[in-house]
PDB file of N, CA and C in Angstrom:
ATOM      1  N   UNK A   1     140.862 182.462 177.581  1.00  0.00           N
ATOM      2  CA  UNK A   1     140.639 181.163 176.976  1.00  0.00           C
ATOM      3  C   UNK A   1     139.165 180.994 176.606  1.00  0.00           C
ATOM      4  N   UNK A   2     138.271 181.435 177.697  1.00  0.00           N
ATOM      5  CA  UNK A   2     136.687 181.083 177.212  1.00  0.00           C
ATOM      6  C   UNK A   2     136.232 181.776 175.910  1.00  0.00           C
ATOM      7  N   UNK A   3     137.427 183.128 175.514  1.00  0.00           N
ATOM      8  CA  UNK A   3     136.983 184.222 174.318  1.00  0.00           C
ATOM      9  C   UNK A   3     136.927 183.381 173.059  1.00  0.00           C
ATOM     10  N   UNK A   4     138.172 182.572 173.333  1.00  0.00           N
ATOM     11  CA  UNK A   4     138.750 181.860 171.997  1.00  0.00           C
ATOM     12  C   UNK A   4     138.117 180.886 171.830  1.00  0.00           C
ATOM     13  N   UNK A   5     137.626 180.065 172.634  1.00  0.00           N
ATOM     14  CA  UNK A   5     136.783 178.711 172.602  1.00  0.00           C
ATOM     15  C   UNK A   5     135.646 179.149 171.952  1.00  0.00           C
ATOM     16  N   UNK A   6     134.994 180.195 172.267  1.00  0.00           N
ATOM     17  CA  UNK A   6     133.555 180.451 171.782  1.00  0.00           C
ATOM     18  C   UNK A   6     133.274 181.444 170.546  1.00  0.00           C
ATOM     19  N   UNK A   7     134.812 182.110 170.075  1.00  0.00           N
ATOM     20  CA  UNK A   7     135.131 182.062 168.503  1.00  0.00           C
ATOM     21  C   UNK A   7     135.668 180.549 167.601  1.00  0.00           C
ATOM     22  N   UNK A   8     135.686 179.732 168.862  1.00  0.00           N
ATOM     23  CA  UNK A   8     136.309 178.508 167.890  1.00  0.00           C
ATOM     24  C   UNK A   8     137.848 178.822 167.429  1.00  0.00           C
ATOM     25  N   UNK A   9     138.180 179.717 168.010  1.00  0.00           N
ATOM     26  CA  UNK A   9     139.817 179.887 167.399  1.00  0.00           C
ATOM     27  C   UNK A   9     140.467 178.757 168.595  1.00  0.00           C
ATOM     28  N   UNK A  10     140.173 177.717 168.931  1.00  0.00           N
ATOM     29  CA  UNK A  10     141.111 177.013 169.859  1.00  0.00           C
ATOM     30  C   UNK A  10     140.436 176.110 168.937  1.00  0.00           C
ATOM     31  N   UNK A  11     141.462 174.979 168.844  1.00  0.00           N
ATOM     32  CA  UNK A  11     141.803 173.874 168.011  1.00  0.00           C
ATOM     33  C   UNK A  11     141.532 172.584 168.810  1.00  0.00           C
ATOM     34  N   UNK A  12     141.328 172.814 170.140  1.00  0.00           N
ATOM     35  CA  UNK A  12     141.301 171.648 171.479  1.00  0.00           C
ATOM     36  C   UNK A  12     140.634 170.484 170.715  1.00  0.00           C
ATOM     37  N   UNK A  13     140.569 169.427 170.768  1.00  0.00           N
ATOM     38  CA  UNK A  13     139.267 168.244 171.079  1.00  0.00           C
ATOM     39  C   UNK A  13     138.612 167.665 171.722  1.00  0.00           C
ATOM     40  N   UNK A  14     137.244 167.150 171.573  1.00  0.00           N
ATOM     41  CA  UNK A  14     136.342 167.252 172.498  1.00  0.00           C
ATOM     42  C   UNK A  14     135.731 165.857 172.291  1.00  0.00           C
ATOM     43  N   UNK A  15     135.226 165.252 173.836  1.00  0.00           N
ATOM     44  CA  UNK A  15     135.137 163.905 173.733  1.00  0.00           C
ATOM     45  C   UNK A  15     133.810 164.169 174.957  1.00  0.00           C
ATOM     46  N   UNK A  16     133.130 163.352 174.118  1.00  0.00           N
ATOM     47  CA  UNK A  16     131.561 163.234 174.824  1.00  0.00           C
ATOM     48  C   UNK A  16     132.167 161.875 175.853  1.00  0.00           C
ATOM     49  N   UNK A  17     131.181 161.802 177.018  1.00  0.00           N
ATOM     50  CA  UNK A  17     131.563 160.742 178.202  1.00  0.00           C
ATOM     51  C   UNK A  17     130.112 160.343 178.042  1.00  0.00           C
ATOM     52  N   UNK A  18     129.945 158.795 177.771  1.00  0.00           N
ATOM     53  CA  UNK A  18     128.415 158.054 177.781  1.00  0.00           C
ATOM     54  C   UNK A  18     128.775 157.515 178.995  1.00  0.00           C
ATOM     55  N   UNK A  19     127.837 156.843 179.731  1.00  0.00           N
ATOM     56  CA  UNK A  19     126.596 156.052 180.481  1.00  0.00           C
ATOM     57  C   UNK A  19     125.988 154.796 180.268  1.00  0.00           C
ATOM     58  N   UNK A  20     126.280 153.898 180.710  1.00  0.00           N
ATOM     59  CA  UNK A  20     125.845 152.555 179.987  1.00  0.00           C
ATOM     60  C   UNK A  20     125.423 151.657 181.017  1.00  0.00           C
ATOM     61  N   UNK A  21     124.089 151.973 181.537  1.00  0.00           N
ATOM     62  CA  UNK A  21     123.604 151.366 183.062  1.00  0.00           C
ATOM     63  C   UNK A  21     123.335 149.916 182.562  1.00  0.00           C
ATOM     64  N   UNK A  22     123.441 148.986 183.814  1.00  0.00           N
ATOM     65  CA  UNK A  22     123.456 147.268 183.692  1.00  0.00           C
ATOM     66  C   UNK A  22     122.332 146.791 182.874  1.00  0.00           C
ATOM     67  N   UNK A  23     121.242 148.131 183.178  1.00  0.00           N
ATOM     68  CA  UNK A  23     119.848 147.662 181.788  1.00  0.00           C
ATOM     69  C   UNK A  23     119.769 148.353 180.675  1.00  0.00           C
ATOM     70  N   UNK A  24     120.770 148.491 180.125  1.00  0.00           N
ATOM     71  CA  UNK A  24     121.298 149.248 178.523  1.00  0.00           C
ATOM     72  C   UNK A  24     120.369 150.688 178.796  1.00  0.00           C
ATOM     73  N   UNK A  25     120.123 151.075 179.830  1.00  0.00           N
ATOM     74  CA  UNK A  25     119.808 152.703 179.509  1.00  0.00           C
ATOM     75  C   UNK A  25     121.451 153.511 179.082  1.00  0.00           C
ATOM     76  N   UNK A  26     121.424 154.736 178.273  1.00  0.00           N
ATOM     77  CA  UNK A  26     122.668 155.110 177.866  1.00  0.00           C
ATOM     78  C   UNK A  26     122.322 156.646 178.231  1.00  0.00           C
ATOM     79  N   UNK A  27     123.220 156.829 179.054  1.00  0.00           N
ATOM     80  CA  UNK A  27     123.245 158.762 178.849  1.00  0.00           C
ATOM     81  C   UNK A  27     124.754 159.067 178.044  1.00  0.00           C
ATOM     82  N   UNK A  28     124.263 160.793 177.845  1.00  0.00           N
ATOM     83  CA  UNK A  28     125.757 161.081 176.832  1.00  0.00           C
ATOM     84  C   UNK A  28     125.979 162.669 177.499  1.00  0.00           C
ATOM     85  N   UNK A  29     127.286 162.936 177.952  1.00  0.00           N
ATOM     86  CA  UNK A  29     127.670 163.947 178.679  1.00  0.00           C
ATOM     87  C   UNK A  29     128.392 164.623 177.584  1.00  0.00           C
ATOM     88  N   UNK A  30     128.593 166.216 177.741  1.00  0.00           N
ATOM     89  CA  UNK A  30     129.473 166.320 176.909  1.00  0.00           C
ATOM     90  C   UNK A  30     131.158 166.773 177.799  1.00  0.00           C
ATOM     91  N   UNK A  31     130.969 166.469 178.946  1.00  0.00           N
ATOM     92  CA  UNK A  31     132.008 166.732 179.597  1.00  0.00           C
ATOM     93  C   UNK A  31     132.174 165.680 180.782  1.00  0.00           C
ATOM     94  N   UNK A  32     133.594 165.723 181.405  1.00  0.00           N
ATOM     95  CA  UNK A  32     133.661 164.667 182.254  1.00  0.00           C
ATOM     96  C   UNK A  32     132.938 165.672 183.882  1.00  0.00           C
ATOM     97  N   UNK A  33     132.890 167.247 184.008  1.00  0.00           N
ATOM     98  CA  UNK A  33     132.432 167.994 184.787  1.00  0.00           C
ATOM     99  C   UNK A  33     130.790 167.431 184.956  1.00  0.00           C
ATOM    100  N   UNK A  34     130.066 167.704 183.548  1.00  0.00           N
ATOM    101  CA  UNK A  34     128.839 167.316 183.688  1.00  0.00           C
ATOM    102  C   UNK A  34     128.329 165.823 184.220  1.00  0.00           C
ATOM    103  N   UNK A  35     129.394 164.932 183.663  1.00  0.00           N
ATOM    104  CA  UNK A  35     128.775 163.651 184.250  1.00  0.00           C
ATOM    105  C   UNK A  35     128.756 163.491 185.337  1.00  0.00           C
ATOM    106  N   UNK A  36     129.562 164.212 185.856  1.00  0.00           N
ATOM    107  CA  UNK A  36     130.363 163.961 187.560  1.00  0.00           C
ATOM    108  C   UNK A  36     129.018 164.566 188.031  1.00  0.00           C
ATOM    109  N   UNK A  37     128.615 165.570 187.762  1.00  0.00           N
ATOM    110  CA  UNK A  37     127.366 166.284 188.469  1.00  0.00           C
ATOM    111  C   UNK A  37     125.886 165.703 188.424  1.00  0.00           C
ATOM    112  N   UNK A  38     126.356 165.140 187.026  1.00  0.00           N
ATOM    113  CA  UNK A  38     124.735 164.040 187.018  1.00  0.00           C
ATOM    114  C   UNK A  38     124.456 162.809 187.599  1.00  0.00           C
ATOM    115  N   UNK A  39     125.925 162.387 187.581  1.00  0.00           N
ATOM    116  CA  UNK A  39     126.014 160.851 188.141  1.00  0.00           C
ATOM    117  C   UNK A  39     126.274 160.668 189.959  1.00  0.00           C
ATOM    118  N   UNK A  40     127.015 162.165 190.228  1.00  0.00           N
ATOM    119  CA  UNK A  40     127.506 162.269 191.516  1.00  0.00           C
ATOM    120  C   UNK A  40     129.204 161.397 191.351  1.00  0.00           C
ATOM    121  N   UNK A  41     129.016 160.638 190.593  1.00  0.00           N
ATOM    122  CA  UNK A  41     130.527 160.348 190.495  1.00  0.00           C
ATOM    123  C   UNK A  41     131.759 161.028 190.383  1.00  0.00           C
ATOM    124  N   UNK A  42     132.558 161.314 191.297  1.00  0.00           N
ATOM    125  CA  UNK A  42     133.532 162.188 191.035  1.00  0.00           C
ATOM    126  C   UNK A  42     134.568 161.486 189.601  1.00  0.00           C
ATOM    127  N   UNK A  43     134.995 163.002 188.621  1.00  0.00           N
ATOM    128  CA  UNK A  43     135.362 162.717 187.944  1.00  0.00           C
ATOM    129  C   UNK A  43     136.615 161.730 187.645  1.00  0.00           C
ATOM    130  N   UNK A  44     137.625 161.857 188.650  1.00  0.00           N
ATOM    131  CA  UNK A  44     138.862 160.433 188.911  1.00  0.00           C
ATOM    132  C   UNK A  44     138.352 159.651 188.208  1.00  0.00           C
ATOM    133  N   UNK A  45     137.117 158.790 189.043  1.00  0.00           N
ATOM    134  CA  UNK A  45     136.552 157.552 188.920  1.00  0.00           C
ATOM    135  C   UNK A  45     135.782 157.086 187.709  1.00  0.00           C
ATOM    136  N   UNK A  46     135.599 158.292 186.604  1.00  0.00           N
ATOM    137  CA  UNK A  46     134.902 158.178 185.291  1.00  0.00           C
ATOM    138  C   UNK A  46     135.445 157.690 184.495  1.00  0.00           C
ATOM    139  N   UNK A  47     135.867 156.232 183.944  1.00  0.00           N
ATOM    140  CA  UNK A  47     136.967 156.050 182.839  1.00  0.00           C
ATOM    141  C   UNK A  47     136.566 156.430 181.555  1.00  0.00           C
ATOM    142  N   UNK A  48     137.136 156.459 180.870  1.00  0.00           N
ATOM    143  CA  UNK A  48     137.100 156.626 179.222  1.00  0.00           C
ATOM    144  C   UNK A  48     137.736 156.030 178.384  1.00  0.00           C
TER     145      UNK A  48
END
């Protein structure tokens, strides 16, 4: 699967996960893995 993803022969779609702290700072993840690791939030709890 990682062969095909990184020829782009997989068709999947892909959805960036933002960040929108109570004082309009904004981060932009491109995965729900990465946010979880930046935020410490486990991914469950990340809505979209």
């Amino acid at each position: 699967m990682q062969h095909t993803v990184h020829l782009e022969l997989w068709k999947g779609y892909k959805r960036t996960v933002k960040q929108i702290s109570d004082n309009g700072v904004t981060q932009e993840f491109l995965s729900l893995k990465e946010a979880e690791h930046a935020t410490g939030i486990k991914s469950q709890n990340i809505g979209m």
